[in-house]
Protein backbone atom coordinates (compact mmCIF):
# COMPACT_ATOMS: atom_id res chain seq x y z
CA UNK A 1 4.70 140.16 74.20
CA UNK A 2 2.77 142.78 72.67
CA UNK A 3 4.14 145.32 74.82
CA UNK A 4 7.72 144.08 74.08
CA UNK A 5 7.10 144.44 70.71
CA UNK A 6 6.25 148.40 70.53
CA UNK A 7 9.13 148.71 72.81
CA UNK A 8 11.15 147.40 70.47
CA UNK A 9 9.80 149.02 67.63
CA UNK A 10 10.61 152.67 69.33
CA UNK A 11 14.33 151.67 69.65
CA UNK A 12 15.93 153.49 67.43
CA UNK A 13 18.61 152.22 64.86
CA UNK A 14 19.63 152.21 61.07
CA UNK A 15 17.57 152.57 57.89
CA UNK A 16 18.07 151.50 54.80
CA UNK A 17 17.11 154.49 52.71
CA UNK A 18 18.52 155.91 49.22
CA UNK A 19 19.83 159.19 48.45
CA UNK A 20 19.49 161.06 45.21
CA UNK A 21 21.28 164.23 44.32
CA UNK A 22 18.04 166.26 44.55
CA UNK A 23 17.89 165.25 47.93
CA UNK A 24 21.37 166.65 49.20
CA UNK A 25 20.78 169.83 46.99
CA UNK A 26 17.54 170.46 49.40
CA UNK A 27 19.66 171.28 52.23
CA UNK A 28 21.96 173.64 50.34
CA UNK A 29 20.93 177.18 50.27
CA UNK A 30 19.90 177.21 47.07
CA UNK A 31 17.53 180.22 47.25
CA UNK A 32 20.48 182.32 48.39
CA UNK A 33 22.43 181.14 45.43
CA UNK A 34 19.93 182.12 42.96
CA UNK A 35 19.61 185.72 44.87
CA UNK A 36 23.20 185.93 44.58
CA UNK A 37 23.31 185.22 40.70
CA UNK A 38 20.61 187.38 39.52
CA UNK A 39 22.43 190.26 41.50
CA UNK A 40 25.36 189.89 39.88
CA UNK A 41 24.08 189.58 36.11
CA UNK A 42 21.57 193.01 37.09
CA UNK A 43 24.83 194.64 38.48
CA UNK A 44 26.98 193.42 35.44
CA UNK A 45 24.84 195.05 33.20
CA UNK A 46 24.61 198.52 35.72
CA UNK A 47 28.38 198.55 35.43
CA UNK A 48 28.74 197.53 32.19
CA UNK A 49 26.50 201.05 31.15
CA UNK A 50 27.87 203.11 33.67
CA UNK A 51 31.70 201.98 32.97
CA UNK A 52 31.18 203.07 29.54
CA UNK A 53 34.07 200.88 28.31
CA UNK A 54 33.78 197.44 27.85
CA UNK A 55 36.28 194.49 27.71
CA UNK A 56 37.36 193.76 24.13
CA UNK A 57 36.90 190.89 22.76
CA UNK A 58 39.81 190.18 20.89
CA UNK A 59 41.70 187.07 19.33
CA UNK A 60 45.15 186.02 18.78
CA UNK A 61 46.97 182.87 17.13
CA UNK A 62 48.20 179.47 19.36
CA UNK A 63 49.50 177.88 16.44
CA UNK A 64 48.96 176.48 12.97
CA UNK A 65 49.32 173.66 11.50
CA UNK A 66 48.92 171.30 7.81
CA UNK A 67 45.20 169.00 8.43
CA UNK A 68 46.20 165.56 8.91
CA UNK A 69 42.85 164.09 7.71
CA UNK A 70 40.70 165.68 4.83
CA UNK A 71 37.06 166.21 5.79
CA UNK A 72 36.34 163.82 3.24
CA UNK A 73 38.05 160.90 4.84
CA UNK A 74 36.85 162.06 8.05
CA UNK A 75 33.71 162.21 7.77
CA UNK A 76 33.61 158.81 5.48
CA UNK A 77 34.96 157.32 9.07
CA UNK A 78 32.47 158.90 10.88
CA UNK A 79 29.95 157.80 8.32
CA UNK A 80 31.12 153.87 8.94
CA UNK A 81 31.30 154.19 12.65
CA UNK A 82 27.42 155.65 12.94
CA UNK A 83 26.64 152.56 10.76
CA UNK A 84 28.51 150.20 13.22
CA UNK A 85 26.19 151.78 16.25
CA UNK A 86 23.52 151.18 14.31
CA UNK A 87 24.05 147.84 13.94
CA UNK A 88 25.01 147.69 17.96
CA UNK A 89 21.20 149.08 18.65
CA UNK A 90 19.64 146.84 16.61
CA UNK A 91 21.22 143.38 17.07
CA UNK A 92 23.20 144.03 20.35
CA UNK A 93 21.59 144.30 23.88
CA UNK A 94 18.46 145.79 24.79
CA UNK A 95 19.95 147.65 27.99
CA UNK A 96 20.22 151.65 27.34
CA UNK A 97 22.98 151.26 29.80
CA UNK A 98 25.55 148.56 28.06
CA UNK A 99 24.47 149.11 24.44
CA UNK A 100 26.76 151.76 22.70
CA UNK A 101 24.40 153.64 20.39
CA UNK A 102 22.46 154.91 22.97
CA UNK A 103 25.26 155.83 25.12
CA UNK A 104 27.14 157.00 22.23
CA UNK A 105 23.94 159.57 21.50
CA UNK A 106 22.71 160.68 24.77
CA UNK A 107 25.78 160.90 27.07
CA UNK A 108 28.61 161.07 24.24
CA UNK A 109 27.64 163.06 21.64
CA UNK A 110 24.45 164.80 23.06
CA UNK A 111 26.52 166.38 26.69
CA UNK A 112 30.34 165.13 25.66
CA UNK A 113 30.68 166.90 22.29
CA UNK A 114 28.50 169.97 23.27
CA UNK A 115 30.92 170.74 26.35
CA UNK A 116 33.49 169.69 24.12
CA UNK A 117 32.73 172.40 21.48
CA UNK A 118 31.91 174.90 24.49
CA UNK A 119 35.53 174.72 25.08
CA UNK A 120 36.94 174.23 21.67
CA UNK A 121 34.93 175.21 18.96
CA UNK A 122 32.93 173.53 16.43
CA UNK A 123 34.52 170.06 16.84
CA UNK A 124 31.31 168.29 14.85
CA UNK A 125 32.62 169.86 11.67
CA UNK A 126 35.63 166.93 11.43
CA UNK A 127 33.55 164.20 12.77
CA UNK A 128 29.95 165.02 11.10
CA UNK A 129 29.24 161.76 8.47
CA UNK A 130 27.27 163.59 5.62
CA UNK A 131 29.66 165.45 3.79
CA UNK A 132 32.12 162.97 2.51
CA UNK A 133 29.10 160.24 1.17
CA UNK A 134 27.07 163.55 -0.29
CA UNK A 135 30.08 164.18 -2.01
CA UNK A 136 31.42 161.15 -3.64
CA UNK A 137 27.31 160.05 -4.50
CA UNK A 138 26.92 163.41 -6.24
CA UNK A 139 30.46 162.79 -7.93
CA UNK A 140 28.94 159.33 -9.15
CA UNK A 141 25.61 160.69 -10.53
CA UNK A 142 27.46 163.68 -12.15
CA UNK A 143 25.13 165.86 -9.50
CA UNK A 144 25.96 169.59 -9.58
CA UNK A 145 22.90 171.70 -9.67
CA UNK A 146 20.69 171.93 -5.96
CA UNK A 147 16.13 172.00 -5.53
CA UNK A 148 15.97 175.20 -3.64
CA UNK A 149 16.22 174.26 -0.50
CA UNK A 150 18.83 176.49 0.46
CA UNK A 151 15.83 179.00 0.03
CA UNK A 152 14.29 177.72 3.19
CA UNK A 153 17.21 179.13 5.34
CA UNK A 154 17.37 177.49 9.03
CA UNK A 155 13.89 176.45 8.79
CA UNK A 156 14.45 172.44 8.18
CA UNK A 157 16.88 172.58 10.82
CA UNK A 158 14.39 173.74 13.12
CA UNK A 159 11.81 171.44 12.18
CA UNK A 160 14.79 168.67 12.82
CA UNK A 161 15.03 169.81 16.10
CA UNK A 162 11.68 170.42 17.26
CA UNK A 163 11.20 166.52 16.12
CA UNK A 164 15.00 165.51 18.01
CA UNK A 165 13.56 167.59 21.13
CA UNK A 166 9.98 165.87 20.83
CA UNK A 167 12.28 162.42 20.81
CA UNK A 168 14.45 162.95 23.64
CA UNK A 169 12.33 164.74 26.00
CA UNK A 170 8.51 163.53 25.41
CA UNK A 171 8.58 160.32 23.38
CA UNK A 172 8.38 156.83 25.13
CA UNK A 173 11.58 154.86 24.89
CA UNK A 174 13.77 157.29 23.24
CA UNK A 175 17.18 155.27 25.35
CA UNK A 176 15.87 152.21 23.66
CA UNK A 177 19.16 151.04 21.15
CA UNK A 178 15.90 149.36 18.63
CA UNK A 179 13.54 152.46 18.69
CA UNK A 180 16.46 154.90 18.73
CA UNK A 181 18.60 152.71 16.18
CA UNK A 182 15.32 152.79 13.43
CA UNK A 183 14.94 156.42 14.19
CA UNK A 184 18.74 157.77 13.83
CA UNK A 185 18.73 155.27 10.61
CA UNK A 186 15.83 156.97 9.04
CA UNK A 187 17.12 160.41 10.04
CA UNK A 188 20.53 159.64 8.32
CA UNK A 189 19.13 158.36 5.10
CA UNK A 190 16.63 161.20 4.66
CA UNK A 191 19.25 164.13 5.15
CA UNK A 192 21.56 161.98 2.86
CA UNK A 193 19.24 162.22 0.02
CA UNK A 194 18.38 165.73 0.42
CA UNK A 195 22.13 167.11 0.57
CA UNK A 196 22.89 164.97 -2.57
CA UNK A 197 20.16 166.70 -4.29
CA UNK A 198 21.21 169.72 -3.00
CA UNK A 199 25.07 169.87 -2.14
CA UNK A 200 26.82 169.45 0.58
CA UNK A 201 26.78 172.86 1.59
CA UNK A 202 23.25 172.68 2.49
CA UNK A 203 24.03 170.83 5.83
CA UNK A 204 25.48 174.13 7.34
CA UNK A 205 21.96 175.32 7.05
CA UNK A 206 19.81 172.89 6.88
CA UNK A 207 20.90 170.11 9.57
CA UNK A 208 20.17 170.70 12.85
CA UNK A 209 22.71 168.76 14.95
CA UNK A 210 25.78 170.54 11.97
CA UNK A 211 23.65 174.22 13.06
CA UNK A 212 23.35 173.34 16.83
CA UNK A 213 27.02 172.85 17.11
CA UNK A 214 28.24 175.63 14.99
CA UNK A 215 25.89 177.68 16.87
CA UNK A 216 27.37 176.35 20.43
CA UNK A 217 31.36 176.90 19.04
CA UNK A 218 31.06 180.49 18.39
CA UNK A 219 31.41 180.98 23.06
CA UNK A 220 34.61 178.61 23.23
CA UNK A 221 37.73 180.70 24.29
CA UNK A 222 39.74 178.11 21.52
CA UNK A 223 38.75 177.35 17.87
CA UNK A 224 40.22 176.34 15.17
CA UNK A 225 39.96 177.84 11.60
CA UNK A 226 40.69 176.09 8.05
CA UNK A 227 42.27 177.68 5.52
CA UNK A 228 42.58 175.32 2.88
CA UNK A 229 44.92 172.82 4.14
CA UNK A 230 46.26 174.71 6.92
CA UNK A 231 44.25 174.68 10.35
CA UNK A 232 45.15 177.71 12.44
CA UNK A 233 44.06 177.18 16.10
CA UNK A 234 42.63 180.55 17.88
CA UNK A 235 42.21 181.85 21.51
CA UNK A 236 40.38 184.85 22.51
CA UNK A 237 37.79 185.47 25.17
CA UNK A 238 34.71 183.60 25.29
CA UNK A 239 32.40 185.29 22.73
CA UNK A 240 34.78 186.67 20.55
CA UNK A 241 33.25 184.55 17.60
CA UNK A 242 29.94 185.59 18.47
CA UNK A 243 30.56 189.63 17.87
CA UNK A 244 32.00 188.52 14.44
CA UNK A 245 28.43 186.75 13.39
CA UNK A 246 26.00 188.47 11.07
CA UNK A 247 22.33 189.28 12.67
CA UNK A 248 20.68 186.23 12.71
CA UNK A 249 17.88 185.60 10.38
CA UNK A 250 14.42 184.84 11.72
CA UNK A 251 14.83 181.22 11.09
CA UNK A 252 18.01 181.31 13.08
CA UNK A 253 15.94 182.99 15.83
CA UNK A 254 13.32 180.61 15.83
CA UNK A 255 16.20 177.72 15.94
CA UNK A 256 18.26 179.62 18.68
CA UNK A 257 14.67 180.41 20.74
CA UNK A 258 13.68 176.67 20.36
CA UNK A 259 17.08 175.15 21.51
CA UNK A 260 16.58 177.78 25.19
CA UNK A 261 13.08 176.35 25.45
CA UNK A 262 13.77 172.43 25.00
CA UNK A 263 16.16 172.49 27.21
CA UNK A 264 14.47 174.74 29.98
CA UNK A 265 11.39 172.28 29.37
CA UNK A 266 13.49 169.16 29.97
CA UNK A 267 14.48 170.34 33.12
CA UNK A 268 11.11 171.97 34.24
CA UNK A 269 8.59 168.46 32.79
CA UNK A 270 10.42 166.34 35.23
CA UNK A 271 9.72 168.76 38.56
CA UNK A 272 7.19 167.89 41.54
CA UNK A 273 5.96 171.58 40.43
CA UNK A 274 4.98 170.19 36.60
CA UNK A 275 3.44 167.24 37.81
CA UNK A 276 1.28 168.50 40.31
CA UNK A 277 0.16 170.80 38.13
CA UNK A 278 -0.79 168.61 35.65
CA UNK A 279 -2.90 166.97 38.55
CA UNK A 280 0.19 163.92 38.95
CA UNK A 281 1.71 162.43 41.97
CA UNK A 282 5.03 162.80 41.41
CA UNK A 283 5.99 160.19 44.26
CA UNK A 284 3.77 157.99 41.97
CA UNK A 285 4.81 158.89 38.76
CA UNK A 286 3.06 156.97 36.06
CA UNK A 287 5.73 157.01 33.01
CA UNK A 288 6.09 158.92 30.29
CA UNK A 289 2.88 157.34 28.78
CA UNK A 290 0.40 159.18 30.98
CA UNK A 291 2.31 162.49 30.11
CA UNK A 292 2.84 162.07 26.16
CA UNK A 293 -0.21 164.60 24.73
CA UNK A 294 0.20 167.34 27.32
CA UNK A 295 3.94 167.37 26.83
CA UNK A 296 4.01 167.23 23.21
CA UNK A 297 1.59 170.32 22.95
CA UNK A 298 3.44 171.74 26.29
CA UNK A 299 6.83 171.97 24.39
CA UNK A 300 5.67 173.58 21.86
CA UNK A 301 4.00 175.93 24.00
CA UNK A 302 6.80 176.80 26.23
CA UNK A 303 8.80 177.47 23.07
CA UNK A 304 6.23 179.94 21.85
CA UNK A 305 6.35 181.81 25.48
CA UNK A 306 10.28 182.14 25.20
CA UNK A 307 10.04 183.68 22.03
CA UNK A 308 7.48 186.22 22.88
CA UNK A 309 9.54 187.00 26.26
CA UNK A 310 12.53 187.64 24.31
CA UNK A 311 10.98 189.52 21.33
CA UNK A 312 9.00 191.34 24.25
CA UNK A 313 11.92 192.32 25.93
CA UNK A 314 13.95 193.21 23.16
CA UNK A 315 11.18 195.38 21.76
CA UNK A 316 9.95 196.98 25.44
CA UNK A 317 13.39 198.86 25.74
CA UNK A 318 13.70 200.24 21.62
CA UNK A 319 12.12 203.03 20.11
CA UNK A 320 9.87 202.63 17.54
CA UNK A 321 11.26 201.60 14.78
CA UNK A 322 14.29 200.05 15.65
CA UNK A 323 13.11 196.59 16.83
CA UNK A 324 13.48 194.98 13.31
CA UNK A 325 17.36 196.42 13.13
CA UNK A 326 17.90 195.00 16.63
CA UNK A 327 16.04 191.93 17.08
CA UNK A 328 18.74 190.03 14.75
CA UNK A 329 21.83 191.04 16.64
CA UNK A 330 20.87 191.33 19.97
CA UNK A 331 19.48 187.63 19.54
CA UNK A 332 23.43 186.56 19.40
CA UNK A 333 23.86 187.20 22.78
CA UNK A 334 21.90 184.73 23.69
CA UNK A 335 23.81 181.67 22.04
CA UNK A 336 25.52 181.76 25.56
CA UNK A 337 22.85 181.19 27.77
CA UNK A 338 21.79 178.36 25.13
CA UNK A 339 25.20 176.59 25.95
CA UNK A 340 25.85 177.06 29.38
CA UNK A 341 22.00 176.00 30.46
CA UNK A 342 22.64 172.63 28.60
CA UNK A 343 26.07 172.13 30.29
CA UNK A 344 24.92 172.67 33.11
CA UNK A 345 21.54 170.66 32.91
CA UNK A 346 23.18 167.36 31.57
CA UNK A 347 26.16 167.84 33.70
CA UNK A 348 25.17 164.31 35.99
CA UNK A 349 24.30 162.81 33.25
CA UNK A 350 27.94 162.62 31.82
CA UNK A 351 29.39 162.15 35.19
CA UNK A 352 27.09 159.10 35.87
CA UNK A 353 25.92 157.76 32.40
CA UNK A 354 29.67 158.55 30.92
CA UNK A 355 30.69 155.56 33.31
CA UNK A 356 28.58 153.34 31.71
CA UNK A 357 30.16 154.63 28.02
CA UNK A 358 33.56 153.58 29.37
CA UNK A 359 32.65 150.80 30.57
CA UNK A 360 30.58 149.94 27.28
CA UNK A 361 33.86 150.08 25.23
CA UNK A 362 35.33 148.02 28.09
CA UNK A 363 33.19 145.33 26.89
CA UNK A 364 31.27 146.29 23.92
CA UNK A 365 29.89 142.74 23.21
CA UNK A 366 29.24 141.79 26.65
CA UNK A 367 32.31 138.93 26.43
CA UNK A 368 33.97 139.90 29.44
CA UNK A 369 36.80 141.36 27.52
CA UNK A 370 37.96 143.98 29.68
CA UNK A 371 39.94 145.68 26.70
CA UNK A 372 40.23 148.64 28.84
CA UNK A 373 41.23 146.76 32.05
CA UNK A 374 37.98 147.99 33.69
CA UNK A 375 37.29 145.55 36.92
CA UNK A 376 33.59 144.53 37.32
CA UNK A 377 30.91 146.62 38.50
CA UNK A 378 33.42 149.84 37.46
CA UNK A 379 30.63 152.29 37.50
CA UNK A 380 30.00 154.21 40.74
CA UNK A 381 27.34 156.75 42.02
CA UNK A 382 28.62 157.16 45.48
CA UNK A 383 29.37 160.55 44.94
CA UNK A 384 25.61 162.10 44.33
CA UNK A 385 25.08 160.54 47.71
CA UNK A 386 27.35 162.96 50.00
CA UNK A 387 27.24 166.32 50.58
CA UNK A 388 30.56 167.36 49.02
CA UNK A 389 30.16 165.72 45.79
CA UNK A 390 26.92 167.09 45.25
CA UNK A 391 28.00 170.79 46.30
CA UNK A 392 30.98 170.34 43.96
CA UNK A 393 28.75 169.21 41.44
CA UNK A 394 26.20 172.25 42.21
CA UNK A 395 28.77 174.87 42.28
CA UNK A 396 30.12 173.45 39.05
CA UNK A 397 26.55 174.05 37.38
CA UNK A 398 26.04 177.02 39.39
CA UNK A 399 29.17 178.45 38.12
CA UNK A 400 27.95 177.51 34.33
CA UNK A 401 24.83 178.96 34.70
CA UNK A 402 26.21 182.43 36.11
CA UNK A 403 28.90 182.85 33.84
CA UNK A 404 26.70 182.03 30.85
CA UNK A 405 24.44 184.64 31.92
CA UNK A 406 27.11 187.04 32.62
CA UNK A 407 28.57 186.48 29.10
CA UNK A 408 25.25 187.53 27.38
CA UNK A 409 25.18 190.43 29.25
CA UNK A 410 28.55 191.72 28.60
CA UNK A 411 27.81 190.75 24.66
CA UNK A 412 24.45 192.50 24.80
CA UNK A 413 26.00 195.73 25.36
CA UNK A 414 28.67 195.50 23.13
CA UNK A 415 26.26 194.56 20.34
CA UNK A 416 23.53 197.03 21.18
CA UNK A 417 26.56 199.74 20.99
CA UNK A 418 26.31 199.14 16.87
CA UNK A 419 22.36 199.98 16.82
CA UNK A 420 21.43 203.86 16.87
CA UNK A 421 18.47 204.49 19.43
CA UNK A 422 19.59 201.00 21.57
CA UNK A 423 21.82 202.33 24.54
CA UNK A 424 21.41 203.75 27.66
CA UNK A 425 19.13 202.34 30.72
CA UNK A 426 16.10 202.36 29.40
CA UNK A 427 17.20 200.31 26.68
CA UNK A 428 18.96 197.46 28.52
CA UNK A 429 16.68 197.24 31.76
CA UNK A 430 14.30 194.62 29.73
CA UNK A 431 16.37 192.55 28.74
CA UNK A 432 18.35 192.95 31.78
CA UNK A 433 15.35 191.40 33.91
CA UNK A 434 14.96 188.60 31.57
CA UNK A 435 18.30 187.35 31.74
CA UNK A 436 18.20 187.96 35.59
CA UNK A 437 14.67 185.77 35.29
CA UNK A 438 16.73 183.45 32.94
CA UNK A 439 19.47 183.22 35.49
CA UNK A 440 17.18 182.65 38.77
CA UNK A 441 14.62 179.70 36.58
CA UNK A 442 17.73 178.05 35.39
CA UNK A 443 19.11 177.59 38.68
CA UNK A 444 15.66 176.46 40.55
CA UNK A 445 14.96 174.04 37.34
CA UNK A 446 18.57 172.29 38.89
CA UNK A 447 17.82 172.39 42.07
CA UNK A 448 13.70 171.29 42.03
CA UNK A 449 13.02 168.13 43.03
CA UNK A 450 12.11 165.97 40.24
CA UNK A 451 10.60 162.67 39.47
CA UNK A 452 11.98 159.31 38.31
């Protein structure tokens, strides 16, 4: 019998086994993909300098149009429904994955609205929910006057999103509707009471998630521009907004610098390489609990390495002297790299958690209502299981990634053309290897194998 039994134990036949994403991308060739994109961002920029002539960047008019909707009302709506998910996280379902504020925050407005805006502008200006209750409360209280804070510049929206990174990325249950619900209240109601004691204006300075999408607008190939009541919708190339922009300030560096590095750090504190080197088994990950201090401190940390590569890199290829006139400028051309390295990093995340949105307003209650005419268990993974949805989905970020990168080099030498001292090789090879560095990380961070 005993024999029998390792006999039939050698027979082979079927496994039951599960298949992740990060499991099909191993058996792509990912290294040659990330050879193949830095040499085509360092030839970009060769031919770019040698062609002496770059594209231009121009813009033209689709249409125009009266506004339907006054930003007041708008944003009055958008002010109710944030309420309304607030109410959802609190007294509705515990599950991240049926209970709408969550959803609504991670997978809707977090990845849907940024590669929204990536496409067509600064779409958070007509759905944002300050502006309309800032200005009827300081209409009530006779309110006209401000406290300074628009002396601070970008800074409080950088401190907002150092503390929405720290959330997302490093705190314990940040998917849990309760702990998320108390948080977004709290967040709400604070910014509320500051932009009624200092006007409305201050939120296009001093809120992160109304900079952060105003920042990510200015690469979309369509926008739309207000003109009182008129709305004139614009096409040009990708970037055309961003040659328009003043220098950035050093508070819109450090926001700019901070939104490249959470990101990046997302992607790289859930890799086998992270773990192990915080002395972790990544096959026997822990949580987030036995993680907490080194990533809080980590974050921070990778954020002040990115801003000493780019401020190295940007200063490595200037003469002396010129760094201070540059540094502002040339920092625009990164606002694509910012974009397209989020789009691409939460791209599964919309494909696989925006099924469970849609099928959250299928049923919001959980009373098999079916308003949508969604059959049960709707939501399907099948695709990050087989080698052609998951090489669709990799080109698709791979594409992102590249073109982003491309993008900031073509802007880099058009705005380095406006600085005296800042063309030619020596001035562009710097920066040139960092975005090729940028280009080749971004791409392994998507393709590493990660825990959880």
């Amino acid at each position: 019998m005993r024999r029998l039994a390792v006999c039939l134990a050698l027979i082979p036949g079927a496994a039951l086994a599960h298949a992740s994403e990060r499991m099909v991308i191993l058996t792509l060739p990912t290294g040659w993909y990330m050879i193949g994109a830095g040499i085509a961002v360092a030839l970009t920029a060769g031919a770019g300098l040698m062609a002496g002539r770059l594209p231009r960047f121009g813009a033209r008019l689709l249409f125009e149009r009266r506004v339907v909707l006054s930003r007041t009302a708008a944003s009055w709506i958008a002010a109710l429904a944030f309420w309304a998910l607030i109410a959802t996280g609190i007294w509705g379902t515990r599950d991240p994955l049926t209970n709408l504020l969550p959803l609504t925050v991670w997978t809707v407005l977090w990845v849907g609205l940024t590669l929204a805006c990536v496409l067509f502008g600064n779409l958070w200006r007509d759905i944002e929910p300050w502006s309309g209750p800032v200005r009827t409360l300081r209409r009530m209280i006779g309110r006209t006057g401000g406290i300074g804070l628009t002396r601070l510049g970008h800074w409080p929206a950088v401190i907002g999103y150092l503390g929405f990174a720290w959330f997302e990325i490093v705190s314990l249950a940040p998917a849990d509707p309760y702990v998320l619900a108390r948080a977004a209240a709290g967040y709400y109601l604070l910014i509320l009471a500051l932009a009624v004691l200092e006007g409305e204006g201050w939120l296009e300075q001093g809120e992160f998630l109304t900079v952060y999408f105003a920042i990510i607008g200015r690469i979309a190939p369509f926008w739309a521009e207000h003109e009182g009541a008129r709305l004139k919708v614009m096409a040009g190339l990708p970037g055309v907004q961003v040659l328009r922009l003043a220098p950035l300030s050093p508070s819109t560096i450090a926001f700019v610098t901070l939104v490249l590095a959470s990101v990046s750090f997302d992607g790289l504190s859930e890799t086998f390489r992270w773990l192990a080197l915080l002395g972790i088994n990544p096959l026997e990950f822990p949580g987030r609990s036995a993680v907490w201090g080194i990533n809080s401190v980590a974050l921070i940390g990778f954020w002040g390495v990115s801003i000493a590569l780019i401020l190295g890199a940007i200063r490595a290829g200037l003469p002396k002297g010129a760094f201070s006139q540059a540094t502002g400028p040339v920092m625009l051309s990164f606002l694509p790299i910012a974009a397209g390295y989020h789009v691409a990093h939460y791209l599964i995340a919309l494909l696989t958690n925006g099924q469970y949105a849609i099928a959250a307003l299928n049923d919001p209650f959980g009373r098999n209502w079916q308003l949508l005419g969604l059959p049960d268990h709707w939501v399907s993974f099948g695709f990050l299981a087989t080698h052609s949805g998951v090489l669709t989905i990799w080109t698709a970020q791979f594409s992102t990634i590249l073109g982003a990168h491309l993008l900031a080099v073509m802007l880099n030498l058009k705005l380095t053309d406006r600085i005296p001292g800042a063309s030619g090789f020596r001035a562009h090879l710097p920066m040139t290897l960092l975005m090729v560095g940028y280009t080749v990380f971004g791409l392994w961070l998507l393709s590493a194998p990660t825990a959880g």
